[in-house]
Protein backbone atom coordinates (compact mmCIF):
# COMPACT_ATOMS: atom_id res chain seq x y z
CA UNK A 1 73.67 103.07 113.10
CA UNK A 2 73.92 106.95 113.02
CA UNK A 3 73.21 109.30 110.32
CA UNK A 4 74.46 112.87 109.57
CA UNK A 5 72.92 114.96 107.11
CA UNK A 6 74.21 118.36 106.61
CA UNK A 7 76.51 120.20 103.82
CA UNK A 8 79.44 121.45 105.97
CA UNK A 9 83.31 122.21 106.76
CA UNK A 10 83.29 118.95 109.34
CA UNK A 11 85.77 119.79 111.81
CA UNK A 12 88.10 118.48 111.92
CA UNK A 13 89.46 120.10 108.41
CA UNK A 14 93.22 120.15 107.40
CA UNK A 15 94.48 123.81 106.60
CA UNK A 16 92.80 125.77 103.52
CA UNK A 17 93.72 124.70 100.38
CA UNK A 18 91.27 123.42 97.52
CA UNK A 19 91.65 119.89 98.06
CA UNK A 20 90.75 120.20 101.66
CA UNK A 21 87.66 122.20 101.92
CA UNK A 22 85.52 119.39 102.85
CA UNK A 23 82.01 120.75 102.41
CA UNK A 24 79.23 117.41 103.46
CA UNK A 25 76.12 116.43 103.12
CA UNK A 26 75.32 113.84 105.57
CA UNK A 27 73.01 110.53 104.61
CA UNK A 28 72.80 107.13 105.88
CA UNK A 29 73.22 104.15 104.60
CA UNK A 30 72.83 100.58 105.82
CA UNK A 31 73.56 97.24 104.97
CA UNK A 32 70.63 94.98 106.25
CA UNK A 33 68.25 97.26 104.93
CA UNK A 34 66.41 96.54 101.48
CA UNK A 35 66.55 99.78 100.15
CA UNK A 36 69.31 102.73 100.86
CA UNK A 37 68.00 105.43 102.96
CA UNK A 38 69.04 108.75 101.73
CA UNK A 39 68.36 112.01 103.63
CA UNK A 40 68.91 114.14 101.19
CA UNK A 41 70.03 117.93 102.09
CA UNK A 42 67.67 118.86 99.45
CA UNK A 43 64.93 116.94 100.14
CA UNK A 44 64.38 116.79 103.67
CA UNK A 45 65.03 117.89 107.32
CA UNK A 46 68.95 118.42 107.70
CA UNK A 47 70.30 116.36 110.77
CA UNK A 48 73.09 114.75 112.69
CA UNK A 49 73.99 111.91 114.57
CA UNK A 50 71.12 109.20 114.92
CA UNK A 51 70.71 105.75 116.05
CA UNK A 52 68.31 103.24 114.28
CA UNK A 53 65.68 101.02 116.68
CA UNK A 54 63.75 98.65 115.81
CA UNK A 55 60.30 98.98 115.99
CA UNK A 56 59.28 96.45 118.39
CA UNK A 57 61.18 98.69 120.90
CA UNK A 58 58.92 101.42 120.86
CA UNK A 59 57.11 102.42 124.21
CA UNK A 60 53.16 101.50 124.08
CA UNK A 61 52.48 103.24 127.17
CA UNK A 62 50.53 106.47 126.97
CA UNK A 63 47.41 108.40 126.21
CA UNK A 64 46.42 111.20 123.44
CA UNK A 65 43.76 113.14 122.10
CA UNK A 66 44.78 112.44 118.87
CA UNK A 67 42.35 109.38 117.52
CA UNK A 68 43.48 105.63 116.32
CA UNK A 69 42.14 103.46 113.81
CA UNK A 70 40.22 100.69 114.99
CA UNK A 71 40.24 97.28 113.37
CA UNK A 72 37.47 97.53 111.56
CA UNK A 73 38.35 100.72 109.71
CA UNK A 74 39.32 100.91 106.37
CA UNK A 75 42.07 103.22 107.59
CA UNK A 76 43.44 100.69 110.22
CA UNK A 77 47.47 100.63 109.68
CA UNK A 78 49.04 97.56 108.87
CA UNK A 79 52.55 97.12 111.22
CA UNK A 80 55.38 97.57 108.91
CA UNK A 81 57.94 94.43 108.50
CA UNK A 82 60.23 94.37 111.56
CA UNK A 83 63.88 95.05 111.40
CA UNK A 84 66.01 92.56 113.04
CA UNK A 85 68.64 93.39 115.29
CA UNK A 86 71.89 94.50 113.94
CA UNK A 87 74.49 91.60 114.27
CA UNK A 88 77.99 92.82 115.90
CA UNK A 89 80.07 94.58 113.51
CA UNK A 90 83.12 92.28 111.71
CA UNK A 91 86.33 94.06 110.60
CA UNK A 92 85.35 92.46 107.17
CA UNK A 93 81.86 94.01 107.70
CA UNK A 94 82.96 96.83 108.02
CA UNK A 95 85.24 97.34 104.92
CA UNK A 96 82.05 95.79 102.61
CA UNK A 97 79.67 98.80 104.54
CA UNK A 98 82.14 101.16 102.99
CA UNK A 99 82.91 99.64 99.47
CA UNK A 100 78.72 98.99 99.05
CA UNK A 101 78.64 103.13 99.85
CA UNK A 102 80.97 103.83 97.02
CA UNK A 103 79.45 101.77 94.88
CA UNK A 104 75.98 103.18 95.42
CA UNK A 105 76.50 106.49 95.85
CA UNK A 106 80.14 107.96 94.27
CA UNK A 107 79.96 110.87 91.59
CA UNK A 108 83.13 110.96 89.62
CA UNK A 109 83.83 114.16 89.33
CA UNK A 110 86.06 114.41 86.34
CA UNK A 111 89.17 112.02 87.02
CA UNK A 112 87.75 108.98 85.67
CA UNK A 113 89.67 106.57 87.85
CA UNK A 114 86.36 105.10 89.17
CA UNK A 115 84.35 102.22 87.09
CA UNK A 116 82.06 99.90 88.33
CA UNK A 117 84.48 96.87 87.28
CA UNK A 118 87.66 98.27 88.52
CA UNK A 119 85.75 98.89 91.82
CA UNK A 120 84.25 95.27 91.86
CA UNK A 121 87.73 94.19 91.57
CA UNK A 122 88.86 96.15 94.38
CA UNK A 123 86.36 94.47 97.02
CA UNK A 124 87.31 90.57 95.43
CA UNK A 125 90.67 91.85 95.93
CA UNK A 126 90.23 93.17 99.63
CA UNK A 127 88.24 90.70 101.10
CA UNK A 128 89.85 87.68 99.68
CA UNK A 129 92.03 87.60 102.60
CA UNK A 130 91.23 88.01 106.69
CA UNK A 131 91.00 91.35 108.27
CA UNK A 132 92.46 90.66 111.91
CA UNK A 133 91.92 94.00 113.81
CA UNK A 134 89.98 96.82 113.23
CA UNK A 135 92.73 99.39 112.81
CA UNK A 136 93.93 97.46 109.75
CA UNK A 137 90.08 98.01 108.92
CA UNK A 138 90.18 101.39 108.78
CA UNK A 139 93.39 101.44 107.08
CA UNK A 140 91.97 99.23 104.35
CA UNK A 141 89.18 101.94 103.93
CA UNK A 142 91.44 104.76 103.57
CA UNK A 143 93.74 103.41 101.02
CA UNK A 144 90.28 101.80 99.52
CA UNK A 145 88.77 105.79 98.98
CA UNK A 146 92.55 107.51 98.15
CA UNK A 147 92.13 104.94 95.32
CA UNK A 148 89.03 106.96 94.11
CA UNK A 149 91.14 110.04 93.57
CA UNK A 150 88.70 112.54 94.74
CA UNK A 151 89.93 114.99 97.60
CA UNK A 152 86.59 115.15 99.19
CA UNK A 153 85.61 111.51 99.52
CA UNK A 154 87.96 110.16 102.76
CA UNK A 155 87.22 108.07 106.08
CA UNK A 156 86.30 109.13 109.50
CA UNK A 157 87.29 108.03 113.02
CA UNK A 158 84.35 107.80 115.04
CA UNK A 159 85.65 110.00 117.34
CA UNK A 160 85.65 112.57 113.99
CA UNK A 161 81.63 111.44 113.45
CA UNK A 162 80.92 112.22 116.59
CA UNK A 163 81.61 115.74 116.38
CA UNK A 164 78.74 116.42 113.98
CA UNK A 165 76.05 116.93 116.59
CA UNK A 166 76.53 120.86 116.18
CA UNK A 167 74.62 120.35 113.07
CA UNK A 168 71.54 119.45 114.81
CA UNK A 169 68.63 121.42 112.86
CA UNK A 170 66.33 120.98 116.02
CA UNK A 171 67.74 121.66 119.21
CA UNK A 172 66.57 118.31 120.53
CA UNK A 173 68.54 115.74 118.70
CA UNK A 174 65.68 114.43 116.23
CA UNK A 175 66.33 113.89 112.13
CA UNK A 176 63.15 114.39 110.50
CA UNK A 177 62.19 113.46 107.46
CA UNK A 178 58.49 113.79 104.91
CA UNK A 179 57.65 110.15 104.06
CA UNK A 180 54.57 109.58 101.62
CA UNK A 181 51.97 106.85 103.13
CA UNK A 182 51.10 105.71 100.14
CA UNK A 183 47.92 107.51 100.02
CA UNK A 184 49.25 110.97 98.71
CA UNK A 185 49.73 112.25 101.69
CA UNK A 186 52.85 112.65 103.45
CA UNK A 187 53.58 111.50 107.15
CA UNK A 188 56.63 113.32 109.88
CA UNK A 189 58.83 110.64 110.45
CA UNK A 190 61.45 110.15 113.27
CA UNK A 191 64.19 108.51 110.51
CA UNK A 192 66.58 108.59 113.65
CA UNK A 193 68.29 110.65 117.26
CA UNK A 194 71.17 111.48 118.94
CA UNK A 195 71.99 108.67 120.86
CA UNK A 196 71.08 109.85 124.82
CA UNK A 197 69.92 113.39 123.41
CA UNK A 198 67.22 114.73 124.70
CA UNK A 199 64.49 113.86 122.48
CA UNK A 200 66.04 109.99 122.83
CA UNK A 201 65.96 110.50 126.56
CA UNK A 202 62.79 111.61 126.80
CA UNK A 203 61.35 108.59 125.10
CA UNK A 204 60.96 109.37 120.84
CA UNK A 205 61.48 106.68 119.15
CA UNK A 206 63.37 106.01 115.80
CA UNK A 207 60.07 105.42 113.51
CA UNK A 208 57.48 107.61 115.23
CA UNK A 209 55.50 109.71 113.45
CA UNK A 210 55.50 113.20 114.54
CA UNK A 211 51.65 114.77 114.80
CA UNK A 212 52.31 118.59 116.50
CA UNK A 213 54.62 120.20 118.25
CA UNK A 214 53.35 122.83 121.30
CA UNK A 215 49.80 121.76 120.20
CA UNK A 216 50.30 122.69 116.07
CA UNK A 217 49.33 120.51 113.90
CA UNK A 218 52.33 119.44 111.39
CA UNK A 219 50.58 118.37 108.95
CA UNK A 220 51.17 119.55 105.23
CA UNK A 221 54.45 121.04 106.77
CA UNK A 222 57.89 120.86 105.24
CA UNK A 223 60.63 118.68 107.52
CA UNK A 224 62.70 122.15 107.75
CA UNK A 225 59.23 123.92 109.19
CA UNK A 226 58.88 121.36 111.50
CA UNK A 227 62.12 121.50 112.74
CA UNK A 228 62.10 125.59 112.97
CA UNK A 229 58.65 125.26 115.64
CA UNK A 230 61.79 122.57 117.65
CA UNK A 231 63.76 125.24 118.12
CA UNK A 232 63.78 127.73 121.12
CA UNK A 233 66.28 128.71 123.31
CA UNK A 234 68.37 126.28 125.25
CA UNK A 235 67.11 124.28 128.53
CA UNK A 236 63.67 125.49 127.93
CA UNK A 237 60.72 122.50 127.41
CA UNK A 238 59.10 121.79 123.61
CA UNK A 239 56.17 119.38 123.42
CA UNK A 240 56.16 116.69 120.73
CA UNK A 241 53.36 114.94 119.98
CA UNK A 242 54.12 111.20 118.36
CA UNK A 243 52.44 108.26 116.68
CA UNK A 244 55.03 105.35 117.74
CA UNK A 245 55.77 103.01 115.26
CA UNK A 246 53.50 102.65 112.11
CA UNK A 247 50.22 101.11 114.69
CA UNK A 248 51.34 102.45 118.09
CA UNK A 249 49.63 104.59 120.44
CA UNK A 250 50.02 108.43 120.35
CA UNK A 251 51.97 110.54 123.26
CA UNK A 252 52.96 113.79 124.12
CA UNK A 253 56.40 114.57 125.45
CA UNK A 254 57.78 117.10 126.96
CA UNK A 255 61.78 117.12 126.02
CA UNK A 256 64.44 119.87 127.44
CA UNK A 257 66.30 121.34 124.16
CA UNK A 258 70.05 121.31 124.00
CA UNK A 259 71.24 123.47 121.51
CA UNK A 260 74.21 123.01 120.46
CA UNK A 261 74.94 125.97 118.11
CA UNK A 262 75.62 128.86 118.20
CA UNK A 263 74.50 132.35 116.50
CA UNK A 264 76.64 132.47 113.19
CA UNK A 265 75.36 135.83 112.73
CA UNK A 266 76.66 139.61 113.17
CA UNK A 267 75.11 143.01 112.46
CA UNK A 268 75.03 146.37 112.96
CA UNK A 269 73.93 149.89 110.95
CA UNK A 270 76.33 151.50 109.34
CA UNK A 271 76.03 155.24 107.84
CA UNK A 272 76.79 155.92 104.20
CA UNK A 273 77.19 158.57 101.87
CA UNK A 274 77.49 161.14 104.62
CA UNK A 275 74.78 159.67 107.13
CA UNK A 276 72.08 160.41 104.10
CA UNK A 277 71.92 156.38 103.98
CA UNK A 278 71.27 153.63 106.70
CA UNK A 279 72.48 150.25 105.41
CA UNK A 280 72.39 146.98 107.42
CA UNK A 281 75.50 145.14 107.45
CA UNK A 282 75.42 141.36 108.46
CA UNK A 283 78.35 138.89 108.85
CA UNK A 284 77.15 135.16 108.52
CA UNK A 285 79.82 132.73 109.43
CA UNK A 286 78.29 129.48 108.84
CA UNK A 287 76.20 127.90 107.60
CA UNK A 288 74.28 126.33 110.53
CA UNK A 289 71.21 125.37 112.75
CA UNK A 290 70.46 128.61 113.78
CA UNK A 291 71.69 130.66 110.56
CA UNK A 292 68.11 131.56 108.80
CA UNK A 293 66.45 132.39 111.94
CA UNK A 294 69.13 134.60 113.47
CA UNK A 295 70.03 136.31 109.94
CA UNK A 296 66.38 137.02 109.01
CA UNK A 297 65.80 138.38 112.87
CA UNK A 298 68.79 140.06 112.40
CA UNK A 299 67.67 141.68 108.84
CA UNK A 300 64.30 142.78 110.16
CA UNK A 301 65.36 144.81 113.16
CA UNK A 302 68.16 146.38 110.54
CA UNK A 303 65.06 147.54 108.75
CA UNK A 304 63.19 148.77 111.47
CA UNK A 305 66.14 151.06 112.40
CA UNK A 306 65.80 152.09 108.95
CA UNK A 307 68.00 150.12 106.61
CA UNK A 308 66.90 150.72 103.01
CA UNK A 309 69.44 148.02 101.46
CA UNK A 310 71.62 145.41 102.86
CA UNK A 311 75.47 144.48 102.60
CA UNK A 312 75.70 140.24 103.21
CA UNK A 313 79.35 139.10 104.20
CA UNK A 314 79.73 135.71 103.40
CA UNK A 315 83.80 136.29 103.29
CA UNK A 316 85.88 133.55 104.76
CA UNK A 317 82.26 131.44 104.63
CA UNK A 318 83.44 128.21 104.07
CA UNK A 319 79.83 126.47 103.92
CA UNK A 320 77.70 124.60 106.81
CA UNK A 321 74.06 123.11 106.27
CA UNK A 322 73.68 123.50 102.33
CA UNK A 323 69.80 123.52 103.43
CA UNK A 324 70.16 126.38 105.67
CA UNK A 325 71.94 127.80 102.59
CA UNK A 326 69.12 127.15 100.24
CA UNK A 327 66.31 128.58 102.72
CA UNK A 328 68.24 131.70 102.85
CA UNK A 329 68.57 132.10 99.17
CA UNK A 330 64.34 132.03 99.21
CA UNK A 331 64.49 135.18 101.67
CA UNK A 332 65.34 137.42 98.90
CA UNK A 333 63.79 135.07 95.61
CA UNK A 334 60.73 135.27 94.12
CA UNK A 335 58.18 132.85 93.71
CA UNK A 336 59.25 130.13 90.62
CA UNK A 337 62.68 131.39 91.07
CA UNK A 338 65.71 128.69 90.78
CA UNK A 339 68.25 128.34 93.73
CA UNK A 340 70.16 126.03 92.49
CA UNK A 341 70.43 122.89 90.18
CA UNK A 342 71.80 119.58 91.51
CA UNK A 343 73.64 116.76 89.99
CA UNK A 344 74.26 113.43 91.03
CA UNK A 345 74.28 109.37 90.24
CA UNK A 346 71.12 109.11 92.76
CA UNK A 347 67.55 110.48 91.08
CA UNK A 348 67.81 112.42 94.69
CA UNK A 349 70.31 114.55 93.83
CA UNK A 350 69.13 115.60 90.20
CA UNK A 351 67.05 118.77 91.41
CA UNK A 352 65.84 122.45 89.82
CA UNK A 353 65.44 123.72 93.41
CA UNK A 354 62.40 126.65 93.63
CA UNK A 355 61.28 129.28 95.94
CA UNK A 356 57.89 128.75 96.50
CA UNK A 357 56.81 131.86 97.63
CA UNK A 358 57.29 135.78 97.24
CA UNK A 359 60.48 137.02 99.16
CA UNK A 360 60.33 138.57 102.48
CA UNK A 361 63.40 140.97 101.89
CA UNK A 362 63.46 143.05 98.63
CA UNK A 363 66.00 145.93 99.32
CA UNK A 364 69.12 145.39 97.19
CA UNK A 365 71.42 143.50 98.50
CA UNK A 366 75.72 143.84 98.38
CA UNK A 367 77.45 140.13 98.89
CA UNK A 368 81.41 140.16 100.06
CA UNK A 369 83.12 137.48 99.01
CA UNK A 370 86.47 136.28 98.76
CA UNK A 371 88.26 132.91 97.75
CA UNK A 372 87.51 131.32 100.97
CA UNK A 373 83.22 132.17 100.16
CA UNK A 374 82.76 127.91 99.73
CA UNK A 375 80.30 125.51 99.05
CA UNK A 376 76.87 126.77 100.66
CA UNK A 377 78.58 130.77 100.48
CA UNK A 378 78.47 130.04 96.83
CA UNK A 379 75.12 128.42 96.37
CA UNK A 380 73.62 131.42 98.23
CA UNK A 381 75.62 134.32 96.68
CA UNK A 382 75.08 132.68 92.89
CA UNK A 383 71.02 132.80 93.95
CA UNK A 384 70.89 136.01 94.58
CA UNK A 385 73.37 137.00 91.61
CA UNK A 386 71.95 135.34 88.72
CA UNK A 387 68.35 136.11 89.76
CA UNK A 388 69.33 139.77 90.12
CA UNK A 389 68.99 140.37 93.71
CA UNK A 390 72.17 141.14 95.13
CA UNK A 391 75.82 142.19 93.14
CA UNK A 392 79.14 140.54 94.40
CA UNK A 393 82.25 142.06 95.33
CA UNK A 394 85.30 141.33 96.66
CA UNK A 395 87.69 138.27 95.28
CA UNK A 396 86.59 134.91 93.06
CA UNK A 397 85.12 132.84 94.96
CA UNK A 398 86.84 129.33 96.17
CA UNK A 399 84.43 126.87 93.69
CA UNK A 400 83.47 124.42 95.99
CA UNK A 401 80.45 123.10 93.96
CA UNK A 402 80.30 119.43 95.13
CA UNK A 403 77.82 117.54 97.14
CA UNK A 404 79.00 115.52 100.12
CA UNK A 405 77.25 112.73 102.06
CA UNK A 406 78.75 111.24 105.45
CA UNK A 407 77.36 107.88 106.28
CA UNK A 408 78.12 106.23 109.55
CA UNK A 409 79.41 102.83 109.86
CA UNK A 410 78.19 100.26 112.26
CA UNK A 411 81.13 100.23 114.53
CA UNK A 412 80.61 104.12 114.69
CA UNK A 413 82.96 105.15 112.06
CA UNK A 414 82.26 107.05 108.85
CA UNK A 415 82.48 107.24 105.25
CA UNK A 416 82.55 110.94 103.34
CA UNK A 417 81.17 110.55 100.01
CA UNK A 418 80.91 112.74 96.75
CA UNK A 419 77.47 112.08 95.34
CA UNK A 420 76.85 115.10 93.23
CA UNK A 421 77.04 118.49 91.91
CA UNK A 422 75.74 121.83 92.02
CA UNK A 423 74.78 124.14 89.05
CA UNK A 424 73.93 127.47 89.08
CA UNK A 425 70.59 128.98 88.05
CA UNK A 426 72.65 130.68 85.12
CA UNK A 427 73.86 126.78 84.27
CA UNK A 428 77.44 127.41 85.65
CA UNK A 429 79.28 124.81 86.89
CA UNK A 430 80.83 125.96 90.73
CA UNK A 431 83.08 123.22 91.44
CA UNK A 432 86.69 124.47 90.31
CA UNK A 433 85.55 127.57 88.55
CA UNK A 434 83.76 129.65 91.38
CA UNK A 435 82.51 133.20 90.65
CA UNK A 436 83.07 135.89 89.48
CA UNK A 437 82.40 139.34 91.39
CA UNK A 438 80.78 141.85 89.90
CA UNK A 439 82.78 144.38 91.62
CA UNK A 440 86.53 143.95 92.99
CA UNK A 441 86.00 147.53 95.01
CA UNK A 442 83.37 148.24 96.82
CA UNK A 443 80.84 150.58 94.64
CA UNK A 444 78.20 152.93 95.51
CA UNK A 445 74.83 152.46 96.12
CA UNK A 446 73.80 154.15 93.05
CA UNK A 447 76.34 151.89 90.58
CA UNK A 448 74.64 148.51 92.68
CA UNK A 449 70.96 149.93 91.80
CA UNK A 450 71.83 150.75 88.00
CA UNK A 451 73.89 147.16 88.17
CA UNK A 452 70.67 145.35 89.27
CA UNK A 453 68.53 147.22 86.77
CA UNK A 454 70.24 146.23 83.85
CA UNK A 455 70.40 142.12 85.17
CA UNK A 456 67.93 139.67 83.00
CA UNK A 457 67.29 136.66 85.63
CA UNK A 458 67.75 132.89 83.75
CA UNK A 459 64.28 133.07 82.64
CA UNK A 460 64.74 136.09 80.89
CA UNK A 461 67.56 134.99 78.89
């Protein structure tokens, strides 16, 4: 099994229109396991394609200076309970993956055809009869999620699935992910790879525990700083150290990254007010692997050319990573301040997302948008509006305020699944409404700095 985890306009997309923006939010989900796995966008590292192993596969060949347990420690790990083997995939199998999905995980947004009875009723009525190829599978699934009556929630080829890898947060093909140990603490975990990526190729294992990277400790690090000391510039070498399995020896590899995005972000100094004012302009496009790095590079050397405020153009933005989307919003928050509220059946998705520390960028701040500013665009832009950093201008934007998660099947296919909502620190609801610009022209610096003055962020009422 693979898993994709990502809030994004997964190609491919049929032409604009608001029931086709389609906005995910990749998790995983699989049947032989005793408890769903979810890899939630805004909880953990952001990923991609991965495939599971068991962990009696994992290589016990190699050396470390990072310390074991011994038997007779108090500390010594216990193996966890092995996995068995998936079994082949049946057409029947299949079908069940994706009804169990729905069933778990599906947010009904507001048309009320879904139930838990009428869907139980739906799988008695499916599988009561033999599913003889697996075309007539898939078919079975569509017509199974049209049913559902949400625009968002649809089927995917696996040739469609396999197109996600662009949303690879690490270069190296790796979804990470904090797991407590039961101790307080919280271990690295390899939850799964790119099948023959590099990281896979070079010998990580689904289920190893990741100690450093270069030679830094990762410990007490976040999944998304982990995966930002990954990154580096394609074909060059990054050393990971790992813990395979839950007992397994420790080893350092060296693994080639492959990145396969590229820079969503544009910029350049512009002159204002007859040259008396230097203000960085900078075009993001998406919403993706590289888009927090390269935009806050990109803000930085605006600044040291002498940019005293900032103009952010997330027009024609239709979305990407929503947690790319929601470390950019903490660039210009302060400390305590909300980024967004989430909503959803799963206690995963029912979040008051924070910055936890003080910005790094405090000139005021211009966002374009337009009706085509989606999904991440708006979670971003609404951060920096309602906590008084940044005025909009421009057009309404599109109000795609709904949380998608694609989980792969086992013959390689995929399920796209609504499984929450987003709120905005001001308690507005995105989805179908969007928001408002403050501006429909574009003003002068002087009308933006009174604008800002006179805001009252959420906590000031």
């Amino acid at each position: 099994m693979r898993v994709l985890c990502c809030n994004c306009c997964a190609s491919p997309t049929p032409p604009l229109s608001r029931s086709s923006i389609t906005p995910n939010l990749f998790n995983n989900h699989s049947l032989n396991w005793p408890q769903k796995t979810l890899i939630g966008s805004l909880t953990g590292a952001l990923s991609f394609g991965l495939l599971f192993f068991s962990p009696s596969s994992l290589a016990l060949n190699s050396q470390s200076p990072f310390s074991q347990p011994q038997p007779s420690s108090p500390e010594y790990c216990r193996e966890e309970m092995l996995e068995k083997a998936p079994e082949p995939a049946t057409n029947e199998g299949i079908v069940e993956e994706a009804w169990e999905i729905v069933n778990d995980s599906f947010l009904d947004t507001g048309r009320g055809r879904w139930s838990p009875k009428t869907w139980l009723r739906k799988k008695e009525d499916i599988l009561g009869t033999s599913i003889q190829t697996r075309s007539k599978a898939h078919d079975i699934i569509r017509q199974m999620l049209a049913s559902l009556g949400d625009p968002y929630t649809r089927f995917l080829s696996p040739n469609e699935f396999s197109k996600m890898a662009r949303y690879d947060m690490t270069g190296i093909g790796i979804n990470l992910r904090e797991v407590p140990d039961g101790n307080g603490a919280v271990k690295m975990k390899v939850l799964g790879l790119i099948l023959d990526g590099p990281a896979h190729s070079a010998g990580v294992k689904q289920g190893d525990e990741v100690l450093a990277v270069n030679g830094v400790d990762v410990r007490g690090k976040s999944a998304f700083e982990v995966s930002s000391l990954l990154q580096g510039p394609s074909e060059t070498f990054v050393t990971v150290t790992v813990k395979h399995g839950n007992c397994g020896p420790v080893q350092s590899i060296e693994v080639q990254r492959q990145l396969v995005a590229r820079t969503p972000v544009l910029y350049r100094l512009e002159q204002i007010e007859n040259g008396a004012i230097s203000v960085g302009y900078v075009r993001l496009k998406e919403f993706n692997a590289l888009a927090r790095k390269d935009l806050l590079i990109a803000m930085r050397r605006l600044q040291d050319l002498g940019a005293s405020s900032f103009i952010l153009d997330l027009r024609d933005n239709l979305g990407g990573l929503v947690q790319a989307g929601i470390e950019i919003a903490k660039l210009f928050l302060n400390e305590g301040d909300t980024v967004i509220y989430t909503v959803g059946r799963d206690y995963q998705f029912q979040n008051n997302i924070t910055a936890e520390t003080a910005p790094l960028i405090t000139a005021p701040v211009i966002v374009l948008v337009n009706n085509n500013t989606a999904s991440a665009s708006e979670i971003v832009a609404s951060a920096l509006h309602d906590n008084c950093k940044a005025v909009l201008v421009g057009e309404r934007t599109f109000g795609k305020g709904l949380i998608q998660s694609v989980f792969e099947l086992h013959d390689g296919s995929g399920v796209v699944v609504t499984v929450g909502k987003y709120v905005t620190p001001n308690h507005m609801d995105i989805n179908g409404n969007g928001l408002e610009p403050d501006f429909q022209k574009f003003p002068g610096l002087s009308e933006v700095k009174e604008r800002l003055s006179r805001c009252h962020t959420p906590g000031q009422g």
